[in-house]
Structures are given as C-alpha cells and as structure tokens.
N, C-alpha and C. Protein backbone atom coordinates (compact mmCIF):
# COMPACT_ATOMS: atom_id res chain seq x y z
N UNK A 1 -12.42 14.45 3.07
CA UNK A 1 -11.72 13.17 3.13
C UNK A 1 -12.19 12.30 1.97
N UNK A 2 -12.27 11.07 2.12
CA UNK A 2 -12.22 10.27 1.08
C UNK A 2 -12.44 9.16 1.33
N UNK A 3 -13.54 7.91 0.42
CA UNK A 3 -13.98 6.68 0.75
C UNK A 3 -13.07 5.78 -0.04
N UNK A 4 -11.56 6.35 -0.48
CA UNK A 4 -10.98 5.93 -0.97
C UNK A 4 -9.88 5.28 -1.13
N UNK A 5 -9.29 4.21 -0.27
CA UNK A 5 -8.01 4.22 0.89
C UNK A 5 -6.78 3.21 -0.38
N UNK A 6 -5.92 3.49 0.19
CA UNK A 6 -4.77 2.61 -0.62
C UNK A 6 -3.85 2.43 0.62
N UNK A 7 -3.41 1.24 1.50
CA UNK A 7 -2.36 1.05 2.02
C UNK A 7 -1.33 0.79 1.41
N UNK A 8 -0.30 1.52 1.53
CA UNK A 8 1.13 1.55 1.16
C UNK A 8 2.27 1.48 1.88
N UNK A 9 3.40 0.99 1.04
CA UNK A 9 4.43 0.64 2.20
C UNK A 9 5.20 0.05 1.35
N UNK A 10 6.41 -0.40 1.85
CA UNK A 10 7.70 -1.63 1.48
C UNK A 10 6.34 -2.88 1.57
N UNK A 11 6.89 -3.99 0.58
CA UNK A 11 6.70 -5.30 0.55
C UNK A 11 7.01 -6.14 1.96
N UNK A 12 5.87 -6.50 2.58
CA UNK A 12 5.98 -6.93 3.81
C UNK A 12 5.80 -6.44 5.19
N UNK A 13 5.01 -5.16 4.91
CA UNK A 13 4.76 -4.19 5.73
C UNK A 13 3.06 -4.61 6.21
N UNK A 14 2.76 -5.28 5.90
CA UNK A 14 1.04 -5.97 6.63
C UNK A 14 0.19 -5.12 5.78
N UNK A 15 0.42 -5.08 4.28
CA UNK A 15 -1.21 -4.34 3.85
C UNK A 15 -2.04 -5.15 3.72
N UNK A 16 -1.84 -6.42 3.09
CA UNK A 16 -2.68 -7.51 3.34
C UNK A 16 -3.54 -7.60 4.35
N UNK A 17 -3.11 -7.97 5.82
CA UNK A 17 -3.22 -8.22 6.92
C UNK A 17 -4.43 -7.00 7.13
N UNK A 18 -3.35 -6.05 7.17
CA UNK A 18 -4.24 -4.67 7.77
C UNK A 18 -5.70 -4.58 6.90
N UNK A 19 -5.42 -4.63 5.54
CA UNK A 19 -6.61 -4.31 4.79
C UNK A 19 -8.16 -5.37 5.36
N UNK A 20 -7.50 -6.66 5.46
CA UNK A 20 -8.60 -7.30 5.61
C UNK A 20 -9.29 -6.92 7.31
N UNK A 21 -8.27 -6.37 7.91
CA UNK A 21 -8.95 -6.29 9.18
C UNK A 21 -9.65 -4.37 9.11
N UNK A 22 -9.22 -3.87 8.22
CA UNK A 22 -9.69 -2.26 8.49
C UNK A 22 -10.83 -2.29 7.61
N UNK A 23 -10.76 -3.49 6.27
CA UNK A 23 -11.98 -2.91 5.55
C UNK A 23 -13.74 -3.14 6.31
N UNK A 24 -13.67 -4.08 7.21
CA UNK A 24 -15.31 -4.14 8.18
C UNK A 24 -15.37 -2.66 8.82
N UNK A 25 -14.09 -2.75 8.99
CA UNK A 25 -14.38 -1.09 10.38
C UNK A 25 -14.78 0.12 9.59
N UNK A 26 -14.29 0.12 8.19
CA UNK A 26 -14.54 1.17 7.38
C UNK A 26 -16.10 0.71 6.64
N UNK A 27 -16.44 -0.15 6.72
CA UNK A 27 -17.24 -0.81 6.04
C UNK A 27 -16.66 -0.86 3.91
N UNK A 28 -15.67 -1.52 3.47
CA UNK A 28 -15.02 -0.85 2.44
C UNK A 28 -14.83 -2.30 2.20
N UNK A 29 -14.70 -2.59 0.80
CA UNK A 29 -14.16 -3.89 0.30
C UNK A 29 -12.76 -3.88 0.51
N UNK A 30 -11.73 -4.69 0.42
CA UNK A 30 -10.50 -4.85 0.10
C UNK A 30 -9.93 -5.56 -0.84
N UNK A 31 -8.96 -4.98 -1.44
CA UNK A 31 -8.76 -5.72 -2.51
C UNK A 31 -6.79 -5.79 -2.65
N UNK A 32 -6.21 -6.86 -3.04
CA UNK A 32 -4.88 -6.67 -2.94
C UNK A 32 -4.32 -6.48 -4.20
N UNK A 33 -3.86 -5.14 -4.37
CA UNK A 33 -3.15 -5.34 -5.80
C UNK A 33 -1.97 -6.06 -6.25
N UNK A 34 -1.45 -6.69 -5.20
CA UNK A 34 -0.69 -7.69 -5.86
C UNK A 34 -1.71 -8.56 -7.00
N UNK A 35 -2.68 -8.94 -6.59
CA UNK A 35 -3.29 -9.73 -7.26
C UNK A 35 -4.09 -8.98 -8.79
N UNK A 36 -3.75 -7.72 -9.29
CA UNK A 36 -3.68 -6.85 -10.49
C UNK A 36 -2.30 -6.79 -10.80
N UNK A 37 -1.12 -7.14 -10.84
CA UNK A 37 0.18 -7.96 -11.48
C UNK A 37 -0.38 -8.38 -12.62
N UNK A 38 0.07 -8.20 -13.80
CA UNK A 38 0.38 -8.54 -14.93
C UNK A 38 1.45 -9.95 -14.74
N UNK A 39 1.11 -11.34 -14.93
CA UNK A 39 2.10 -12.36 -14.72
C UNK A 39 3.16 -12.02 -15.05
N UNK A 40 3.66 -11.03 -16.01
CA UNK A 40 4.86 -10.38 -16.34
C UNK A 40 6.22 -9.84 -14.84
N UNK A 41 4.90 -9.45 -14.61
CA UNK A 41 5.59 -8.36 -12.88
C UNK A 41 6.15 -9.51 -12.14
N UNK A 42 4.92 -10.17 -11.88
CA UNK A 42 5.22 -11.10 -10.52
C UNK A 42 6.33 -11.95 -11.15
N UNK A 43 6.75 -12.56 -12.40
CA UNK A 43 7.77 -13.14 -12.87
C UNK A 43 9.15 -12.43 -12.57
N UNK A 44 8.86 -11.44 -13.26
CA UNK A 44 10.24 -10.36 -12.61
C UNK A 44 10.88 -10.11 -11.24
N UNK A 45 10.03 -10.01 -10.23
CA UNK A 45 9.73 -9.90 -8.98
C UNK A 45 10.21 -11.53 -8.25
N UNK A 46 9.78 -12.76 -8.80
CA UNK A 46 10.05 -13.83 -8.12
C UNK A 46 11.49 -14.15 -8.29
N UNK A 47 11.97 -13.80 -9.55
CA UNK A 47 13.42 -13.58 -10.45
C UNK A 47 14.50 -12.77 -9.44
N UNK A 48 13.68 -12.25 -8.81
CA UNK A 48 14.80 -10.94 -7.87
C UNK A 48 15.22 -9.56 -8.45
N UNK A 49 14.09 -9.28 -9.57
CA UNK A 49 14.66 -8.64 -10.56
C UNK A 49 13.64 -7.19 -9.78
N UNK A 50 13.67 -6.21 -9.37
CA UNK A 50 13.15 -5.17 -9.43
C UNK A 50 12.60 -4.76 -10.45
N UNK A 51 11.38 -4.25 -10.54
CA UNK A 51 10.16 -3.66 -11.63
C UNK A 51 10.92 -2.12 -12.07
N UNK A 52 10.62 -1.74 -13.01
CA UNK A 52 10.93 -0.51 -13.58
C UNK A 52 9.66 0.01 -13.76
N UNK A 53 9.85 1.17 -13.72
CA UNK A 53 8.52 2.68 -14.36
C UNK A 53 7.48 2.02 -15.26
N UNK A 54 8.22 1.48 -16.41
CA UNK A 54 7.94 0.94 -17.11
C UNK A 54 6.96 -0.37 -17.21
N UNK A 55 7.02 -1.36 -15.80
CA UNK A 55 6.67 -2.26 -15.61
C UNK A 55 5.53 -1.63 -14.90
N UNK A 56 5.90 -0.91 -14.55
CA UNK A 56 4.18 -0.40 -13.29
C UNK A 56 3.71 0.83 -13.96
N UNK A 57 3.55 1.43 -14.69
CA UNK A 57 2.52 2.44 -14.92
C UNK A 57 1.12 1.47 -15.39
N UNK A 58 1.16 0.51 -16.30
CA UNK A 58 0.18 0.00 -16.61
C UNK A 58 -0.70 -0.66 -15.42
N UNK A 59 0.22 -1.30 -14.47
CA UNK A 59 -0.07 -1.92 -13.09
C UNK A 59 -1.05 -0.64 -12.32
N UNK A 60 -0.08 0.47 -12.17
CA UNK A 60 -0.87 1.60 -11.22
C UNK A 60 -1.75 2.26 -12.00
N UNK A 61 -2.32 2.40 -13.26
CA UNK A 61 -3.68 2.49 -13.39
C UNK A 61 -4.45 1.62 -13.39
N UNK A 62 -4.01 0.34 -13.68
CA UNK A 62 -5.27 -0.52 -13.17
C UNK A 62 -5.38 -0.39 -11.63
N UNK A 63 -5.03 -0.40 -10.50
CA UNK A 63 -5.18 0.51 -9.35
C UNK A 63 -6.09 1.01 -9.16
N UNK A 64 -5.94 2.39 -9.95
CA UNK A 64 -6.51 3.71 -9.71
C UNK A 64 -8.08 3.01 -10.32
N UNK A 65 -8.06 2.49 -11.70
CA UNK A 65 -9.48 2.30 -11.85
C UNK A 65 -10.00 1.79 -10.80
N UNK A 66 -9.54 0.46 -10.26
CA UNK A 66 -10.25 -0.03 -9.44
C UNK A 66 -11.07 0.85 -8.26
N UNK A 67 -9.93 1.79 -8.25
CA UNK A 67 -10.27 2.56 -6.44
C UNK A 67 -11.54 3.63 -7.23
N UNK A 68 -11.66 2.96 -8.46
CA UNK A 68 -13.16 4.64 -9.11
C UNK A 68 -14.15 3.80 -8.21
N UNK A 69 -14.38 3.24 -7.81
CA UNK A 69 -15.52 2.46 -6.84
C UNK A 69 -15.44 2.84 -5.58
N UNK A 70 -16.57 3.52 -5.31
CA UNK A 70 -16.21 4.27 -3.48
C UNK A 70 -16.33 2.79 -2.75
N UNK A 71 -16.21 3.96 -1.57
CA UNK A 71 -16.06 2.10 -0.45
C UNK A 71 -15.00 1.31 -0.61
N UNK A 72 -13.74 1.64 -1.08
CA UNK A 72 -12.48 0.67 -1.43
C UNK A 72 -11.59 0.67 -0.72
N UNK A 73 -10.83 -0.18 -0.31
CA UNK A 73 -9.19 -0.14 0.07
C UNK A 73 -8.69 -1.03 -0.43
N UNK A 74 -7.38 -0.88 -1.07
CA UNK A 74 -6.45 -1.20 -1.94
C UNK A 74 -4.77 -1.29 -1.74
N UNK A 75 -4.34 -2.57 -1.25
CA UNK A 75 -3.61 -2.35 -1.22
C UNK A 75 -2.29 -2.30 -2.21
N UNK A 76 -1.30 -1.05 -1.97
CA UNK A 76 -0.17 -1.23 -2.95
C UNK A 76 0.75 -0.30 -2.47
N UNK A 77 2.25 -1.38 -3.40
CA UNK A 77 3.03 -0.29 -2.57
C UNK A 77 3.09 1.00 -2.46
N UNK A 78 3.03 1.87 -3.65
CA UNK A 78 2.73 3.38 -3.77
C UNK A 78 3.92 4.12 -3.60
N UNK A 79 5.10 3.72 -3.55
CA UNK A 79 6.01 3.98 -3.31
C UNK A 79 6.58 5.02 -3.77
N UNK A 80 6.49 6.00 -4.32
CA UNK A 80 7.02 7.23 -5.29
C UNK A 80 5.42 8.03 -5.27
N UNK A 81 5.70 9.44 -4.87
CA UNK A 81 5.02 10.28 -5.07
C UNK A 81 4.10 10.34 -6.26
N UNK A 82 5.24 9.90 -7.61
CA UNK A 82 4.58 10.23 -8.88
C UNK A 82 3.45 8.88 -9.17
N UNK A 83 3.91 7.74 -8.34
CA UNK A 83 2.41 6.72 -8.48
C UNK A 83 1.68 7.49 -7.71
N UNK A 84 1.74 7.70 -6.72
CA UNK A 84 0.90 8.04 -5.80
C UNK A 84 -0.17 9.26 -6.48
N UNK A 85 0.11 10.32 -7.43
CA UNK A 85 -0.76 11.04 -8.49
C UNK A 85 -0.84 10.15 -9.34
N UNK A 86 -0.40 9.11 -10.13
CA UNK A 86 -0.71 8.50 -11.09
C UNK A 86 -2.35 7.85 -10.81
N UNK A 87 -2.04 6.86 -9.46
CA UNK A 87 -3.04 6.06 -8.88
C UNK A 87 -4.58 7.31 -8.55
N UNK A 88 -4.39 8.65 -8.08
CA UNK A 88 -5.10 9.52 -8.12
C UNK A 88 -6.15 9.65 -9.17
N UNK A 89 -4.92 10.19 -10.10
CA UNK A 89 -5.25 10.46 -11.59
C UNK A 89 -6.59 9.25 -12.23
N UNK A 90 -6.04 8.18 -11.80
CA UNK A 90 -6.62 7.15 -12.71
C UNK A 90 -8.18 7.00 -11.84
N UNK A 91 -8.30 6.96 -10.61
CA UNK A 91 -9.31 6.72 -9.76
C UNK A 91 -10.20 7.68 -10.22
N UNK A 92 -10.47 8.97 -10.37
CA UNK A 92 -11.02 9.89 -10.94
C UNK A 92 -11.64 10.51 -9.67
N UNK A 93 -11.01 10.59 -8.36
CA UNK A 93 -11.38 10.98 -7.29
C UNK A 93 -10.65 10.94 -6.17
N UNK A 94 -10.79 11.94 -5.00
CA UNK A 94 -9.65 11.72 -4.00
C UNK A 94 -9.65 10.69 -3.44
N UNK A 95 -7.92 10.00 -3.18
CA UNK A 95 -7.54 8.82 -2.76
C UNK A 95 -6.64 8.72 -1.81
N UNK A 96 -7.16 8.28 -0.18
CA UNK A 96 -6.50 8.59 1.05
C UNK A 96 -5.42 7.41 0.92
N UNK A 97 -3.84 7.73 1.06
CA UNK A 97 -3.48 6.89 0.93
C UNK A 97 -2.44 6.66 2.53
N UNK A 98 -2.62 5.45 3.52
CA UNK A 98 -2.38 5.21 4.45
C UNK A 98 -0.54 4.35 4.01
N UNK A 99 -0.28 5.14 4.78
CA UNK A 99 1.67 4.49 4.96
C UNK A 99 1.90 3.60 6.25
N UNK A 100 1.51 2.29 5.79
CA UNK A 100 2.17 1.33 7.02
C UNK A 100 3.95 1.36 7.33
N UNK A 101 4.00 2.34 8.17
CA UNK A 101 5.80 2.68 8.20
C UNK A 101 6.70 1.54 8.96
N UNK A 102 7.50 1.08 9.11
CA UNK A 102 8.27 0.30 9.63
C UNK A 102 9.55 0.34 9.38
N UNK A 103 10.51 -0.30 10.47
CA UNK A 103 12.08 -0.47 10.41
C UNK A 103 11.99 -1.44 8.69
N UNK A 104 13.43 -1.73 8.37
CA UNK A 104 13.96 -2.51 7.96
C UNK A 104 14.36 -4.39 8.55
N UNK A 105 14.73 -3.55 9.37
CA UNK A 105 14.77 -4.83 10.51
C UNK A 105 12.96 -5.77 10.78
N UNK A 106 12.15 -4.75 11.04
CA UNK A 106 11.49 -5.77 11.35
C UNK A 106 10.40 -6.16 10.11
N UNK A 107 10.44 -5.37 9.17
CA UNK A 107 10.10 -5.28 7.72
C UNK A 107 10.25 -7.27 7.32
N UNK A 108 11.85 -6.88 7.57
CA UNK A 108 12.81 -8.05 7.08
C UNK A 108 13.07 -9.21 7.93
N UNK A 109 12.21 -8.99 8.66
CA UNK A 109 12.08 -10.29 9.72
C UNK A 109 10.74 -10.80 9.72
N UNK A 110 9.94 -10.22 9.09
CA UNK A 110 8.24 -10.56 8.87
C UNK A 110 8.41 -11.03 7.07
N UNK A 111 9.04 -10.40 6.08
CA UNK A 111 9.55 -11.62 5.29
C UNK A 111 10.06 -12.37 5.19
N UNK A 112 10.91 -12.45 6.47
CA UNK A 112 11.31 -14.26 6.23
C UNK A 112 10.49 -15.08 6.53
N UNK A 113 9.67 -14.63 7.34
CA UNK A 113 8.77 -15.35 8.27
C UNK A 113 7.72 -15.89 7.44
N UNK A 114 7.14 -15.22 6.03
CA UNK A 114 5.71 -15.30 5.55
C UNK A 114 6.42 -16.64 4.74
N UNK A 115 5.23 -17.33 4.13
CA UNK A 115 5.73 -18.69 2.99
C UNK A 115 4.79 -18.11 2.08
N UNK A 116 5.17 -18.42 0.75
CA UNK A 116 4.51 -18.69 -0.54
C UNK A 116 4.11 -17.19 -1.08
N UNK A 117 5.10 -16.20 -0.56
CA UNK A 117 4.54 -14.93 -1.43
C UNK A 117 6.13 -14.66 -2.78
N UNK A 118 5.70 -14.51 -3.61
CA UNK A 118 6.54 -13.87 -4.92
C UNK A 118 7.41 -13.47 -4.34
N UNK A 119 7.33 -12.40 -3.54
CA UNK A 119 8.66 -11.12 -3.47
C UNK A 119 9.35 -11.56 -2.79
N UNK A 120 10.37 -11.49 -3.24
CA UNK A 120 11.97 -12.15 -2.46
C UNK A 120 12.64 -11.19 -1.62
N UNK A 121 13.13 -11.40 -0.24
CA UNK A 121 13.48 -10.55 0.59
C UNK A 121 14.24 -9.84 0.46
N UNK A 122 15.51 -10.26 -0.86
CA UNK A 122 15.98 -9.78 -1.14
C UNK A 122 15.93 -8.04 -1.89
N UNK A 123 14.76 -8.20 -2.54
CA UNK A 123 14.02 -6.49 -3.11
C UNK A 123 13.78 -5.57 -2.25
N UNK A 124 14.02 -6.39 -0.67
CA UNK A 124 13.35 -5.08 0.22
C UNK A 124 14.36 -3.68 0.08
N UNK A 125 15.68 -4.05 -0.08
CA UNK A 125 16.48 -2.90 0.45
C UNK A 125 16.18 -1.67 -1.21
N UNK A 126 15.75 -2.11 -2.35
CA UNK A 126 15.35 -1.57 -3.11
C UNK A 126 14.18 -0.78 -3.17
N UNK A 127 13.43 -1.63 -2.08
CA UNK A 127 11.92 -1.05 -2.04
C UNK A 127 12.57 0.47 -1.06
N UNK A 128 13.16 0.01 0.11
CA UNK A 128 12.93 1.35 0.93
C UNK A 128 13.71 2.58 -0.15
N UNK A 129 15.00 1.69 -0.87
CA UNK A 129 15.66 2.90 -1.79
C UNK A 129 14.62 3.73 -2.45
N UNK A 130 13.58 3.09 -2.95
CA UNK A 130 12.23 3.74 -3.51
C UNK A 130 11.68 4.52 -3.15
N UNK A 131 11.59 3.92 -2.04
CA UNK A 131 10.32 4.72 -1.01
C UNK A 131 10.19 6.35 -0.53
N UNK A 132 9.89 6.76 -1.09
CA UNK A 132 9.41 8.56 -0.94
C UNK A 132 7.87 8.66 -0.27
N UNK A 133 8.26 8.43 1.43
CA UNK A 133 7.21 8.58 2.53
C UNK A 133 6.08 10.17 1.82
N UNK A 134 4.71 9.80 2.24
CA UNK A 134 3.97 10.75 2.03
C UNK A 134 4.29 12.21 2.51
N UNK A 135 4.15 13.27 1.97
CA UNK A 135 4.36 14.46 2.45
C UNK A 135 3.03 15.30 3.19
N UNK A 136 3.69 16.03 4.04
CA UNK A 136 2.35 17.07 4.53
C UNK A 136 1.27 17.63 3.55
N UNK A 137 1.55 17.85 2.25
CA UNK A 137 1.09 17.99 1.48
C UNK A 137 -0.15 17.48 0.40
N UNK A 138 -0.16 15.54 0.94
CA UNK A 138 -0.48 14.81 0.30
C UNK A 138 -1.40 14.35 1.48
N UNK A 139 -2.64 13.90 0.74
CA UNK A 139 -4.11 13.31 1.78
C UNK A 139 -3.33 11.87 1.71
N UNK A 140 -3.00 11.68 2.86
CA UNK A 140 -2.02 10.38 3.60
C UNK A 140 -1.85 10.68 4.96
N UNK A 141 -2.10 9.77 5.93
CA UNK A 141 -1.86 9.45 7.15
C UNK A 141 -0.50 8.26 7.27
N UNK A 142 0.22 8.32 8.34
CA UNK A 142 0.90 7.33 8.75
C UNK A 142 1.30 6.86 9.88
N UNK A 143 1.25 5.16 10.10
CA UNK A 143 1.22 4.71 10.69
C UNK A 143 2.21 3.73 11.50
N UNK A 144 2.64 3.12 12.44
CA UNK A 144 3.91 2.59 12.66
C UNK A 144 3.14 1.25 12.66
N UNK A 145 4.27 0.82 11.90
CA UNK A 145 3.66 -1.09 12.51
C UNK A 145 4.15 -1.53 13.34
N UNK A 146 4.56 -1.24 14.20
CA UNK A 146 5.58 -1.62 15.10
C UNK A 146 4.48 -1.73 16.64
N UNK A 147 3.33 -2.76 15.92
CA UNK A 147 2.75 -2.76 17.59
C UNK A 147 1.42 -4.18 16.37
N UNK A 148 0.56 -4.53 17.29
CA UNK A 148 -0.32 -5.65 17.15
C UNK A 148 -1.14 -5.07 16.42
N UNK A 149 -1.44 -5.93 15.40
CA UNK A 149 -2.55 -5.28 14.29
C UNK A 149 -4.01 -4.91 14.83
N UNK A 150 -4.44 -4.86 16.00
CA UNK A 150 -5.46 -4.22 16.40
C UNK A 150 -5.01 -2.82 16.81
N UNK A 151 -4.06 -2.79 17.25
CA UNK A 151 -3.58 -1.31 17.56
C UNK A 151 -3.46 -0.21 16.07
N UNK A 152 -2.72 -1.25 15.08
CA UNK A 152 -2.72 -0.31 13.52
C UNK A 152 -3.86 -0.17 13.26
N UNK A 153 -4.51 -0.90 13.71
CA UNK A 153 -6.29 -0.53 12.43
C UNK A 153 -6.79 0.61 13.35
N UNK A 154 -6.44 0.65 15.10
CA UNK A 154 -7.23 1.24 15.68
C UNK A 154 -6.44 3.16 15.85
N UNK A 155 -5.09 2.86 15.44
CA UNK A 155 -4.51 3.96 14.67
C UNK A 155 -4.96 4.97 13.21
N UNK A 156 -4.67 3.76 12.73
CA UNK A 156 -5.60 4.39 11.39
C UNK A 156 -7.09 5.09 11.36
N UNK A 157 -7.81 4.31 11.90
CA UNK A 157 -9.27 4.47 12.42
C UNK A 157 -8.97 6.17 13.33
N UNK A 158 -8.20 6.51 14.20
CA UNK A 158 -8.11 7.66 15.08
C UNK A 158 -7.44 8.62 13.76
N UNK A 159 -6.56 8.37 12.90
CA UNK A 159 -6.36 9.07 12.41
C UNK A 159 -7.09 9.74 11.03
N UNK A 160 -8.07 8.96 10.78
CA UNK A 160 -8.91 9.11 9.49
C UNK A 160 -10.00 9.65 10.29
N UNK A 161 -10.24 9.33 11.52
CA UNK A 161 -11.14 10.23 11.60
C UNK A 161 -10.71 12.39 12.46
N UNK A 162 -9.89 12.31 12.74
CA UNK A 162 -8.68 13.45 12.63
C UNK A 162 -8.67 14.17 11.87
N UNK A 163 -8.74 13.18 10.56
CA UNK A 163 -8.23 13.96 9.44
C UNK A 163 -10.16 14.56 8.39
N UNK A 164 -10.83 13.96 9.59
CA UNK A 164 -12.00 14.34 8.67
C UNK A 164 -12.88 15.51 9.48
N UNK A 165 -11.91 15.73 10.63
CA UNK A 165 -12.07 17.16 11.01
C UNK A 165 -11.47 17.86 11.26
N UNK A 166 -10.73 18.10 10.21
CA UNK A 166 -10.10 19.52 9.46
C UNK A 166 -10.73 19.45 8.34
C-alpha cells in the first residue's frame, strides 16, 4: 500500500472536508490542491471556462511533487487515468488514490450550497464528462458520499486497511 493518498472526484464532492477529517486518522498532513492553481487556472475556472491538458499538466506535477513527502493526502480532482499516472509519475512513489463517488444531483446540490469557492456549478456536467472512475487495475479505493462524513472517513479507513491485506 501506500502513505500516499490523493482524494479525487468531480468539484464538490467533499475532498476538502474529507481530507481534513481523514488526515488525524491516518496521521498524514493534508493539503488542497486547489490551492497549487496557477492564478491562471483558477481565473479560467471562475470564467466558466473549463481547463485544458494543457492548463493542468504543469498543475498535476506540482501535485505529484508534493505527494514525494510520505504521510500526505492531497486533494485533487484526478479525473483522467492519464493524470492519475502523471500525478504517480511525478511523486516518485506509489500513490493511493481514493474516489469520493457521488450522484450529479447531489454533487450539484452541495455546490450550490458552498459560498466563496472559484468553481462555478456550472463545470460540473464537464467534470463528470471527464471523469474516468478508477479501474481494478489501479491502487484506488472508492467511496460513496452519499452518507455523513464520519461514515466516508470510516469507509475509507475499512477500505485502506482491506487493501493492505492483500
């Protein structure tokens, strides 16, 4: 397994939330990569404008460096397989990456709800167009949000440790 976590998901899916409450239990810093945005991104993003390849490769290795520090969780969207090796790549070590899964519906009812974040609710239906869920293949667990954030952390927590015996 790996001391190396990245929550991922659509924009508005609780990585925030989750991170700050899973990183004590893991004993792991947290860190939000929204806040590694290039002012460039988040401009684009407040605009309604969807990010291109282009806009995030530089974004998802700064990521990955960050996660070269054991003890981490990080959140980001991760949304495409090929970040998801990019962010790998760059960390220089295996990187468990946790999928906070959720409807649309209630995705999109917890962004209307939040105040003062960049991403406009409008990007969500782009984000899920994005979104290429982790495969059997890939060191990723997933999780439903669709219950009280003590139940997700205490999900995650059953499933990381699951996954650290195999």
């Amino acid at each position: 397994m790996s001391d190396r976590y990245v929550l991922m998901g659509v924009s508005g899916c609780g990585k925030s939330s989750v991170g700050a409450a899973l990183g004590p239990a893991l004993g792991a810093r947290y860190l939000d990569g929204d806040d590694l945005h290039p002012a460039t991104n988040i401009a684009k993003m407040a605009r309604g404008e969807a990010l291109t390849d282009a806009d995030r490769w530089p974004w998802l290795d700064l990521v990955g460096t960050e996660l070269a520090a054991p003890n981490m969780i990080l959140g980001c969207s991760a949304l495409r397989r090929v970040y998801r090796e990019r962010i790998t790549k760059a960390a220089g070590a295996p990187v468990c990456f946790i999928h906070l899964a959720g409807s649309r519906a209630l995705i999109g009812g917890r962004m209307a709800a939040r105040a003062g974040h960049f991403m406009p609710t409008a990007l969500l239906d782009s984000q899920f167009a994005t979104l290429e869920p982790p495969l059997a293949d890939e060191l990723a667990v997933t999780v439903s949000i669709d219950q009280p954030l003590a139940g997700i952390v205490a999900d995650i927590l059953a499933q990381l440790q699951a996954e650290k015996g195999h």
